[in-house]
PDB file of N, CA and C in Angstrom:
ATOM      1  N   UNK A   1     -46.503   7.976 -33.177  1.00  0.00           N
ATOM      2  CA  UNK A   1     -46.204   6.848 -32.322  1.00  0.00           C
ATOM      3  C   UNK A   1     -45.862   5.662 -33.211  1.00  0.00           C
ATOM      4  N   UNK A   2     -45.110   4.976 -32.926  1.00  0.00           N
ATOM      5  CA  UNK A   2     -44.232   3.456 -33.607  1.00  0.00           C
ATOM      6  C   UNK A   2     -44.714   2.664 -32.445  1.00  0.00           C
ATOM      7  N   UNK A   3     -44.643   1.494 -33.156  1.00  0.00           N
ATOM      8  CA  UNK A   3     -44.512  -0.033 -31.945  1.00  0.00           C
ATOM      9  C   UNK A   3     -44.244  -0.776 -32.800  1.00  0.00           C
ATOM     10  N   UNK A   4     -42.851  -1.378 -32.088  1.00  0.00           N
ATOM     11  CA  UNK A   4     -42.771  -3.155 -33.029  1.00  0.00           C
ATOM     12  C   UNK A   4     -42.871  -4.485 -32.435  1.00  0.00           C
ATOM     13  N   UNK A   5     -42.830  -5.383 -32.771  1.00  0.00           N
ATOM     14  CA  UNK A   5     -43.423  -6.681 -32.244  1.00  0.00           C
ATOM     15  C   UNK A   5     -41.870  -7.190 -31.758  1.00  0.00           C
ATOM     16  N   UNK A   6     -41.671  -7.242 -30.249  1.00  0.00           N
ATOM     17  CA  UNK A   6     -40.381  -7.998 -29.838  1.00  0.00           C
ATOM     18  C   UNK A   6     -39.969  -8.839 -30.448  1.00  0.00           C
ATOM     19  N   UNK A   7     -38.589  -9.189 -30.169  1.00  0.00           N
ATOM     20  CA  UNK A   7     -37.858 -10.162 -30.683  1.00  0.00           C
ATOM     21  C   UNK A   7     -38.792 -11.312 -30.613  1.00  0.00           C
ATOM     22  N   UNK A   8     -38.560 -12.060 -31.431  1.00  0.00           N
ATOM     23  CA  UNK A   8     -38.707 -13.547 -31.062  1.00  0.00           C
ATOM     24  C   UNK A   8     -40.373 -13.548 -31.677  1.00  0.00           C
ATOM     25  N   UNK A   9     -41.079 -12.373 -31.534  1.00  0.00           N
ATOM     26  CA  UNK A   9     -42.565 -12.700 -32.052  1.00  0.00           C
ATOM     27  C   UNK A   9     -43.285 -12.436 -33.470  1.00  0.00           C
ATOM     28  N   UNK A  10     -43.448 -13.144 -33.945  1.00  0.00           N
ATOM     29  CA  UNK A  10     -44.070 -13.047 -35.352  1.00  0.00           C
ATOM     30  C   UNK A  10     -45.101 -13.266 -35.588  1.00  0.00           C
ATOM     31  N   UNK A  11     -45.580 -12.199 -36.569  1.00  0.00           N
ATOM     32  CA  UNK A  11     -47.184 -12.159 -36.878  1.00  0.00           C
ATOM     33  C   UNK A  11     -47.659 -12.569 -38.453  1.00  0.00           C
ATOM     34  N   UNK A  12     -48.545 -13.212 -38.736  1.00  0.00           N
ATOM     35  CA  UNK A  12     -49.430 -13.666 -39.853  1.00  0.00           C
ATOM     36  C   UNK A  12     -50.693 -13.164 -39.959  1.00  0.00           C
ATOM     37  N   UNK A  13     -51.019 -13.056 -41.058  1.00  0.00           N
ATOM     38  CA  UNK A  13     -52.241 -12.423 -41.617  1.00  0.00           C
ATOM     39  C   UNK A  13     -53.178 -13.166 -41.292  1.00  0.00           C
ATOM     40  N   UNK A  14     -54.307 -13.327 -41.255  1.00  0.00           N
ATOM     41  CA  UNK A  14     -55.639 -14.036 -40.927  1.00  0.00           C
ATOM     42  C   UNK A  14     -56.439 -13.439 -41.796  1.00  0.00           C
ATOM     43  N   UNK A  15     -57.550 -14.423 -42.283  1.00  0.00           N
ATOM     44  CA  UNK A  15     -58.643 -13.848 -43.006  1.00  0.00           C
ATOM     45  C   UNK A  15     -59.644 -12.986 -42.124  1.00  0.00           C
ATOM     46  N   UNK A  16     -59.579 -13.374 -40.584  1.00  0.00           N
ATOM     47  CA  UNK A  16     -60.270 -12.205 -39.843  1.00  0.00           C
ATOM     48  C   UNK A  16     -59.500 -11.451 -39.208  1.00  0.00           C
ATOM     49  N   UNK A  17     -58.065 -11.314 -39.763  1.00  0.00           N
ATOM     50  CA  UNK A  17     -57.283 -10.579 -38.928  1.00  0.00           C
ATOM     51  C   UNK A  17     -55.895 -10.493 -39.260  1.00  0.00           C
ATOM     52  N   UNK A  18     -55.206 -11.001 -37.843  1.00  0.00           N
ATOM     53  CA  UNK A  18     -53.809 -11.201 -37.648  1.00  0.00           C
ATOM     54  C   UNK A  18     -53.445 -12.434 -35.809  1.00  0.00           C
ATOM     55  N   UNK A  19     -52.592 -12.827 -36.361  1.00  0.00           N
ATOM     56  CA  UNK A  19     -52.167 -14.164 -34.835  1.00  0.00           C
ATOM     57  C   UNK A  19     -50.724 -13.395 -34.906  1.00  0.00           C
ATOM     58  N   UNK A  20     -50.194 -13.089 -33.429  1.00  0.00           N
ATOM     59  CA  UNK A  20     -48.988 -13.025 -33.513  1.00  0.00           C
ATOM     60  C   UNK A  20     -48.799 -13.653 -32.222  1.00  0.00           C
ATOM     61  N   UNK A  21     -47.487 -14.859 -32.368  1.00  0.00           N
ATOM     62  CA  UNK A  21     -46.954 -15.459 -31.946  1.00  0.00           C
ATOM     63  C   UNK A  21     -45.245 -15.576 -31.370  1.00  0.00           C
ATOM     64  N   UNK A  22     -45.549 -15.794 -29.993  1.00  0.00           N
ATOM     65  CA  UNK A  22     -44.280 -15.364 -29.305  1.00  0.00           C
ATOM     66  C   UNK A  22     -43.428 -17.293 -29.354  1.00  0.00           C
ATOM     67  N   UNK A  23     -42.631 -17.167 -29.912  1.00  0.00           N
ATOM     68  CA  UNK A  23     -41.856 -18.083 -30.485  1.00  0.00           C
ATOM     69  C   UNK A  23     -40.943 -18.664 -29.334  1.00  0.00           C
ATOM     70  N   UNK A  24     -40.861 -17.801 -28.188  1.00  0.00           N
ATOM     71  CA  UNK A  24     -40.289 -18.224 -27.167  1.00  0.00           C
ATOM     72  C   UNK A  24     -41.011 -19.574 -26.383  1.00  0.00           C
ATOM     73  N   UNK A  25     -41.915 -18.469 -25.772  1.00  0.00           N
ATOM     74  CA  UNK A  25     -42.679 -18.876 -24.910  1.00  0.00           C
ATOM     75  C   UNK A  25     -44.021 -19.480 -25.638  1.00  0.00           C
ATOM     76  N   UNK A  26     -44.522 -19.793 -26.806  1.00  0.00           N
ATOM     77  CA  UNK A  26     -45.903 -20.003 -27.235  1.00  0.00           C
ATOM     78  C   UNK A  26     -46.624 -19.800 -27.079  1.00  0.00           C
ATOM     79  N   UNK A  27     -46.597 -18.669 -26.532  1.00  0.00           N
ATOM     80  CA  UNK A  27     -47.867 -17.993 -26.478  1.00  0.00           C
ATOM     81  C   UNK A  27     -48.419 -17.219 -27.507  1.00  0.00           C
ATOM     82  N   UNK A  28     -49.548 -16.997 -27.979  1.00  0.00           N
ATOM     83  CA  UNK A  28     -50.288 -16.205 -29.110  1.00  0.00           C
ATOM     84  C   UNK A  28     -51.084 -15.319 -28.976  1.00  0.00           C
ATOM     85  N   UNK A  29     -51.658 -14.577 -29.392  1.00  0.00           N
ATOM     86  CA  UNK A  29     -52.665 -13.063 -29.860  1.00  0.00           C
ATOM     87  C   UNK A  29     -53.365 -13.581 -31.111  1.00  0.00           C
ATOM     88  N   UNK A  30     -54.582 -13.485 -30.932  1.00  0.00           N
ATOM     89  CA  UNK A  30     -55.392 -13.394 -32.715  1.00  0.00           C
ATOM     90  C   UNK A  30     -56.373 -11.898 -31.847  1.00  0.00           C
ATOM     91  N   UNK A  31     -56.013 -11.608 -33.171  1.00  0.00           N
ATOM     92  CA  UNK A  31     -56.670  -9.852 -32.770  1.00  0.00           C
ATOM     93  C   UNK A  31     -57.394 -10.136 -34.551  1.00  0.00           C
ATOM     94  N   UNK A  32     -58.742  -9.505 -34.078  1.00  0.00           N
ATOM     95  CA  UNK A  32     -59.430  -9.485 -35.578  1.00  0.00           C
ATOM     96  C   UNK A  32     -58.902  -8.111 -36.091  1.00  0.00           C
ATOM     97  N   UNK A  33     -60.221  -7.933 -37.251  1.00  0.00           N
ATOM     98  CA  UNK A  33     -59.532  -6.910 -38.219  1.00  0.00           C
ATOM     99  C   UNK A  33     -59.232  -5.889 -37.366  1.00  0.00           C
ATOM    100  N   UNK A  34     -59.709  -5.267 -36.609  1.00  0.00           N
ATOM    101  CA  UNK A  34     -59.881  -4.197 -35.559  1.00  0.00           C
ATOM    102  C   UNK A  34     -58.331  -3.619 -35.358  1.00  0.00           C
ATOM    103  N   UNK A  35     -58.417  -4.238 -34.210  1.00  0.00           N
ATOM    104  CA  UNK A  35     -56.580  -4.442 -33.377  1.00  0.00           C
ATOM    105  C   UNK A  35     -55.866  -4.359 -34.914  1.00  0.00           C
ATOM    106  N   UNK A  36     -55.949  -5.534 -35.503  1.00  0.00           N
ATOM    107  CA  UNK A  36     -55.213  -5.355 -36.331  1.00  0.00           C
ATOM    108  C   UNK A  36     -54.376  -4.577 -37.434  1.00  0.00           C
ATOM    109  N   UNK A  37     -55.650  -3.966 -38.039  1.00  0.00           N
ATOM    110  CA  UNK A  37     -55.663  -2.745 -38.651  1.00  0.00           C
ATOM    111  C   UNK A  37     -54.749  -1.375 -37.704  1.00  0.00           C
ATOM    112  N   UNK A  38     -55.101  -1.488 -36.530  1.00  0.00           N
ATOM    113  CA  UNK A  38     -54.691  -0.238 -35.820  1.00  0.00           C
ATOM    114  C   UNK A  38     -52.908  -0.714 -35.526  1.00  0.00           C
ATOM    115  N   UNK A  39     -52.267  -2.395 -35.310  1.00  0.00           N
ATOM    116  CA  UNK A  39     -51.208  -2.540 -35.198  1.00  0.00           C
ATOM    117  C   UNK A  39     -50.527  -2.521 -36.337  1.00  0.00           C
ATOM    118  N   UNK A  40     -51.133  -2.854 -37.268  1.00  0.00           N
ATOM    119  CA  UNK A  40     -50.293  -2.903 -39.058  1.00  0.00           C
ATOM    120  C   UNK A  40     -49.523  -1.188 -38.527  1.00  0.00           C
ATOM    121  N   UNK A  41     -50.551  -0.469 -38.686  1.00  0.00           N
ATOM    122  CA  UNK A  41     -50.605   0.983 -38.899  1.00  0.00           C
ATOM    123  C   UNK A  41     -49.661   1.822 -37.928  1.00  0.00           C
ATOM    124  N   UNK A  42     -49.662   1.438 -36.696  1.00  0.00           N
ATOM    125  CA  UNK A  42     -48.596   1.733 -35.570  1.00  0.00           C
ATOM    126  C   UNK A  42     -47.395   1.017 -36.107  1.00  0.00           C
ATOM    127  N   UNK A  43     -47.145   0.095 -36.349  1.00  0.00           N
ATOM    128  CA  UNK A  43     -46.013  -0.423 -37.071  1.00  0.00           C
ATOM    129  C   UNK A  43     -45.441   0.114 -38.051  1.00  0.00           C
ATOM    130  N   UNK A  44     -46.519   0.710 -39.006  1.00  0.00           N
ATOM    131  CA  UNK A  44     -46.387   1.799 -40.234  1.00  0.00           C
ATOM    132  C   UNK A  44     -45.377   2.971 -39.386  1.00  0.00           C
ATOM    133  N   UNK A  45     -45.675   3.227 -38.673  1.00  0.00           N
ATOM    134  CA  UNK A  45     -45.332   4.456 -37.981  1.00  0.00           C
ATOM    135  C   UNK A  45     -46.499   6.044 -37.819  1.00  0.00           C
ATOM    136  N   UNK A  46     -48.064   5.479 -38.402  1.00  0.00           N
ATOM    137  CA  UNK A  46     -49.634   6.132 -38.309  1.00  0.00           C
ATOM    138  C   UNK A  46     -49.448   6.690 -36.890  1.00  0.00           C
ATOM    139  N   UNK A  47     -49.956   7.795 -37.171  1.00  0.00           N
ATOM    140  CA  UNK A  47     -50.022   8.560 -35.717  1.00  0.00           C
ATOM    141  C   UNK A  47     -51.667   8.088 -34.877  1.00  0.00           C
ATOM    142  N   UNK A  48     -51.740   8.061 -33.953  1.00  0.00           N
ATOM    143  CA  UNK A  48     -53.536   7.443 -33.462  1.00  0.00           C
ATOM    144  C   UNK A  48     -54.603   8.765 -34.060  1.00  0.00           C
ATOM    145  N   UNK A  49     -54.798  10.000 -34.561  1.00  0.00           N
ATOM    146  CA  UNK A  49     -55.999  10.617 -35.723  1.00  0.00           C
ATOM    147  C   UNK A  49     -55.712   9.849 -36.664  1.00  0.00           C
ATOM    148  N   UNK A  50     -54.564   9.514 -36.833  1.00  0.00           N
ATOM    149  CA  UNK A  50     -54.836   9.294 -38.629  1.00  0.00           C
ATOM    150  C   UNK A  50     -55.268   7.643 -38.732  1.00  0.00           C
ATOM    151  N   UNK A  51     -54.970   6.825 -37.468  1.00  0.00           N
ATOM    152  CA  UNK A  51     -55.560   5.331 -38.126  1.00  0.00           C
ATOM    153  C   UNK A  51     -57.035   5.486 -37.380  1.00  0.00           C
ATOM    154  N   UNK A  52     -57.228   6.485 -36.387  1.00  0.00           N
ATOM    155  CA  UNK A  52     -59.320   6.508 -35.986  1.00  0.00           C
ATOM    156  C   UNK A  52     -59.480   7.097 -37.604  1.00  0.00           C
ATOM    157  N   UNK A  53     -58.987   7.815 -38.309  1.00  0.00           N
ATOM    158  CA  UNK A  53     -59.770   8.244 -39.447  1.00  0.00           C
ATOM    159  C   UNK A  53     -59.846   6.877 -40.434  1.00  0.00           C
ATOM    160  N   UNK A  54     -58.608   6.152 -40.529  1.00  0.00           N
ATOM    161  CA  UNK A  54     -58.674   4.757 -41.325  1.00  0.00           C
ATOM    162  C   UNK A  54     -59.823   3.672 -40.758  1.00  0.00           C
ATOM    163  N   UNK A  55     -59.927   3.862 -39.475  1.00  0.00           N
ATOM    164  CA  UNK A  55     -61.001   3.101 -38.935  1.00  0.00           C
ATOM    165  C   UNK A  55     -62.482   3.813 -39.419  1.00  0.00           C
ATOM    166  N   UNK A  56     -62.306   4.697 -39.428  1.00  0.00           N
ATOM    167  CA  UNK A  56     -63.832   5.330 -39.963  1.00  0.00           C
ATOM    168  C   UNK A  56     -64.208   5.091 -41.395  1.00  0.00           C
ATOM    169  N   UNK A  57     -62.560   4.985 -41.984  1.00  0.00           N
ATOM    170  CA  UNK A  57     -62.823   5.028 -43.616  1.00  0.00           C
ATOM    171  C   UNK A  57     -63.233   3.228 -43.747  1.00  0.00           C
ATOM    172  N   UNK A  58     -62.962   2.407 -42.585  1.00  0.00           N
ATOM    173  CA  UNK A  58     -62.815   1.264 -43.085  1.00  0.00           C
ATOM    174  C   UNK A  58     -64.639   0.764 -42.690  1.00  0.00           C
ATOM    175  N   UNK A  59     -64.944   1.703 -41.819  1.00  0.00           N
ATOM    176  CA  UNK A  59     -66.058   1.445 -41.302  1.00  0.00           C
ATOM    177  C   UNK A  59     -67.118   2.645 -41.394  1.00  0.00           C
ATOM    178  N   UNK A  60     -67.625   3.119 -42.080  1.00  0.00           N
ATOM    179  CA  UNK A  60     -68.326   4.653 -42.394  1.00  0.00           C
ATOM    180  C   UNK A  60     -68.936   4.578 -41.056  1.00  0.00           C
ATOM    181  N   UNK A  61     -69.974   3.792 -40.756  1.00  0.00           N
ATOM    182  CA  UNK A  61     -70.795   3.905 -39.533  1.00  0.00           C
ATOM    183  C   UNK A  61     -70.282   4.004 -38.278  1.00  0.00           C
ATOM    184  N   UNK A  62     -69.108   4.327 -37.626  1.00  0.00           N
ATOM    185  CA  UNK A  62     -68.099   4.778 -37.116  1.00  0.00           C
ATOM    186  C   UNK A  62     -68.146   6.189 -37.101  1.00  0.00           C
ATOM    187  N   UNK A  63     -68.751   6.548 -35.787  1.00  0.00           N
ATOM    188  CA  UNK A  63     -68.757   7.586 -35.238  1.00  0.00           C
ATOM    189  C   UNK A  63     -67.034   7.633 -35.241  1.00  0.00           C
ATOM    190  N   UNK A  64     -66.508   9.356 -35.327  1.00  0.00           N
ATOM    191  CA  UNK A  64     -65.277   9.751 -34.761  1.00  0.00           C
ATOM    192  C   UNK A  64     -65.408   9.557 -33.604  1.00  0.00           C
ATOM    193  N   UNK A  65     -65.906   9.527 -32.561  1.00  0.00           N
ATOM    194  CA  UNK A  65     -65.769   9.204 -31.041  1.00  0.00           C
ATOM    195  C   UNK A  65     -65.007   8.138 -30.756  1.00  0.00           C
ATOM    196  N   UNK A  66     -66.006   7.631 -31.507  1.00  0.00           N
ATOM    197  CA  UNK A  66     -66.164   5.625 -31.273  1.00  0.00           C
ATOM    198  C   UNK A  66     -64.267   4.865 -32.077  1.00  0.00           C
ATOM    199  N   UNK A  67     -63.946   6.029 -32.984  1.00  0.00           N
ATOM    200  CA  UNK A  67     -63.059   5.603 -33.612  1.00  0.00           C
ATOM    201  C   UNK A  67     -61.896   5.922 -32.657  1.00  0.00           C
ATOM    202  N   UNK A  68     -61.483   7.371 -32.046  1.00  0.00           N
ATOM    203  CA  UNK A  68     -60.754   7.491 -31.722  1.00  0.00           C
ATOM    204  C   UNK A  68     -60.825   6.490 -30.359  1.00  0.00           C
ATOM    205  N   UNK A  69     -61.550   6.330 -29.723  1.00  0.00           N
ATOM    206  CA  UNK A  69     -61.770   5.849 -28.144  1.00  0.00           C
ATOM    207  C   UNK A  69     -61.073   4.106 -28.768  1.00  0.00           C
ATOM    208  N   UNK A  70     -61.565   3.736 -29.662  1.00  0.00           N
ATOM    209  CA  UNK A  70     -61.352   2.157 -29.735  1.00  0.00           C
ATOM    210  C   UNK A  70     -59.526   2.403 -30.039  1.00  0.00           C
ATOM    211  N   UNK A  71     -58.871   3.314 -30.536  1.00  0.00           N
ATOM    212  CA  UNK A  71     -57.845   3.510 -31.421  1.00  0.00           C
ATOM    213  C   UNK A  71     -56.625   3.599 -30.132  1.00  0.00           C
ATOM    214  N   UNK A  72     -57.429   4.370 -28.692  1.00  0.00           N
ATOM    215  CA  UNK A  72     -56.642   4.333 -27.728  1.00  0.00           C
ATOM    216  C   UNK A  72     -56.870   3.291 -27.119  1.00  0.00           C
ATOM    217  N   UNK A  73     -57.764   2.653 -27.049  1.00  0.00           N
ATOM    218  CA  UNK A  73     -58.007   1.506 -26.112  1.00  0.00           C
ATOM    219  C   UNK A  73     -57.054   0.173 -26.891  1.00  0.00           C
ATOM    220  N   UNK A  74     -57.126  -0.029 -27.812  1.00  0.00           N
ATOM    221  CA  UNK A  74     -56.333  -1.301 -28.449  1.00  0.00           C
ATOM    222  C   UNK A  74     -54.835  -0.720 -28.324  1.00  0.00           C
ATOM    223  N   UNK A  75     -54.412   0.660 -28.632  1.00  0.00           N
ATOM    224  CA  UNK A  75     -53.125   0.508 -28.406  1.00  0.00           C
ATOM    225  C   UNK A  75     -52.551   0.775 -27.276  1.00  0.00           C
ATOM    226  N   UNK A  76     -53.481   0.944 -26.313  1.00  0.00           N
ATOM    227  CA  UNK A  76     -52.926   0.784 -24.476  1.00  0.00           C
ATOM    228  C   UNK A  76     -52.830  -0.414 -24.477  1.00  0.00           C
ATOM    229  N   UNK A  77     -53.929  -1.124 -24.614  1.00  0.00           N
ATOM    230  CA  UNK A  77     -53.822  -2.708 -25.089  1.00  0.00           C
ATOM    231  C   UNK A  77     -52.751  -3.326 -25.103  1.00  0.00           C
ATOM    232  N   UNK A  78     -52.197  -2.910 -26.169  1.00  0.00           N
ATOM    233  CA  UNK A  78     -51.356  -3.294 -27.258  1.00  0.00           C
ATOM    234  C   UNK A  78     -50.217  -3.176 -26.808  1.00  0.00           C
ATOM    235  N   UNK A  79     -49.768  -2.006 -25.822  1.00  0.00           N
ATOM    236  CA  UNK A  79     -48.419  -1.666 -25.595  1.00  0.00           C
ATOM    237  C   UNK A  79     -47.799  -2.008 -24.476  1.00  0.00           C
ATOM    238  N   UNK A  80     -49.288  -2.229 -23.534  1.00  0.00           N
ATOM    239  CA  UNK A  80     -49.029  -3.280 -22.067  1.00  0.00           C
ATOM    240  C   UNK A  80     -49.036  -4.524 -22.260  1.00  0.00           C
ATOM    241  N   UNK A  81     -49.409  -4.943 -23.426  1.00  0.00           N
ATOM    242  CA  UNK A  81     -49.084  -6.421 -23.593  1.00  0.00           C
ATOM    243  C   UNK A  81     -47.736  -6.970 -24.057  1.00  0.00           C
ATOM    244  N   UNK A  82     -47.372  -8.148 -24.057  1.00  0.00           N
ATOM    245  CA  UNK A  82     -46.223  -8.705 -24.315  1.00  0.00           C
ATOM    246  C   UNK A  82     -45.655  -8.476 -25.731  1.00  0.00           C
ATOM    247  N   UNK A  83     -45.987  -8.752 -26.441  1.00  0.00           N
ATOM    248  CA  UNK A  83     -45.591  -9.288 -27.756  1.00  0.00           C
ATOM    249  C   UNK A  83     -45.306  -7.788 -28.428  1.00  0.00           C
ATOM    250  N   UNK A  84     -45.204  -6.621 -27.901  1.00  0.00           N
ATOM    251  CA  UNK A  84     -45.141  -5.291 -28.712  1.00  0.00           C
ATOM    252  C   UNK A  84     -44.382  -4.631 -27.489  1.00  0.00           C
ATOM    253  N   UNK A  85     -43.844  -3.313 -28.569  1.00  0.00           N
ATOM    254  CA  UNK A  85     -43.085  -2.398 -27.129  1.00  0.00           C
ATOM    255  C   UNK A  85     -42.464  -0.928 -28.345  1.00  0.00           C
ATOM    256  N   UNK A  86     -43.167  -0.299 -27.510  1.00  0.00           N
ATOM    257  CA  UNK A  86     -42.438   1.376 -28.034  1.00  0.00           C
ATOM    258  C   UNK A  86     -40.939   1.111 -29.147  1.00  0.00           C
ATOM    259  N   UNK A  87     -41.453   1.624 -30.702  1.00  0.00           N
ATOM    260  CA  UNK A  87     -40.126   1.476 -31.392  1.00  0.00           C
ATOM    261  C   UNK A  87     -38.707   2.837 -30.685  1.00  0.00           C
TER     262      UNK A  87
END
């Protein structure tokens, strides 16, 4: 799975994260490391096992459950929201 950030919206790094900002309309997203990590990685073109396993590596105490479940939930999230859309 791919996703890229629509026209017009641009994202910056954060020390707890990432802000991405729709340049149109002004509207914004700050997603901590979480989201973040999982949108870098969808952007990468990461399939959702392989960034729940990056989430586990980033977090040992991270049940696989817990990894994959958060991994679908941010990028349903992610893909019904504005600022992103199926590459």
């Amino acid at each position: 799975m791919s996703l890229t950030l629509r026209d017009g919206v641009c994202a910056t790094d954060t020390a707890d994260g990432m802000v991405l900002l729709d340049e149109v309309s002004g509207r914004y997203w700050q997603l901590n490391h979480t989201p973040a990590l999982i949108l870098r990685s969808l952007i990468d073109g990461a399939e959702p096992p392989d960034i729940a396993r990056a989430l586990r590596d980033a977090h040992p105490r991270l049940t696989a459950e817990r990894a994959g479940d958060d991994t679908a939930t941010i990028t349903r999230a992610l893909t019904e929201a504005p600022p992103v859309m199926p590459a």
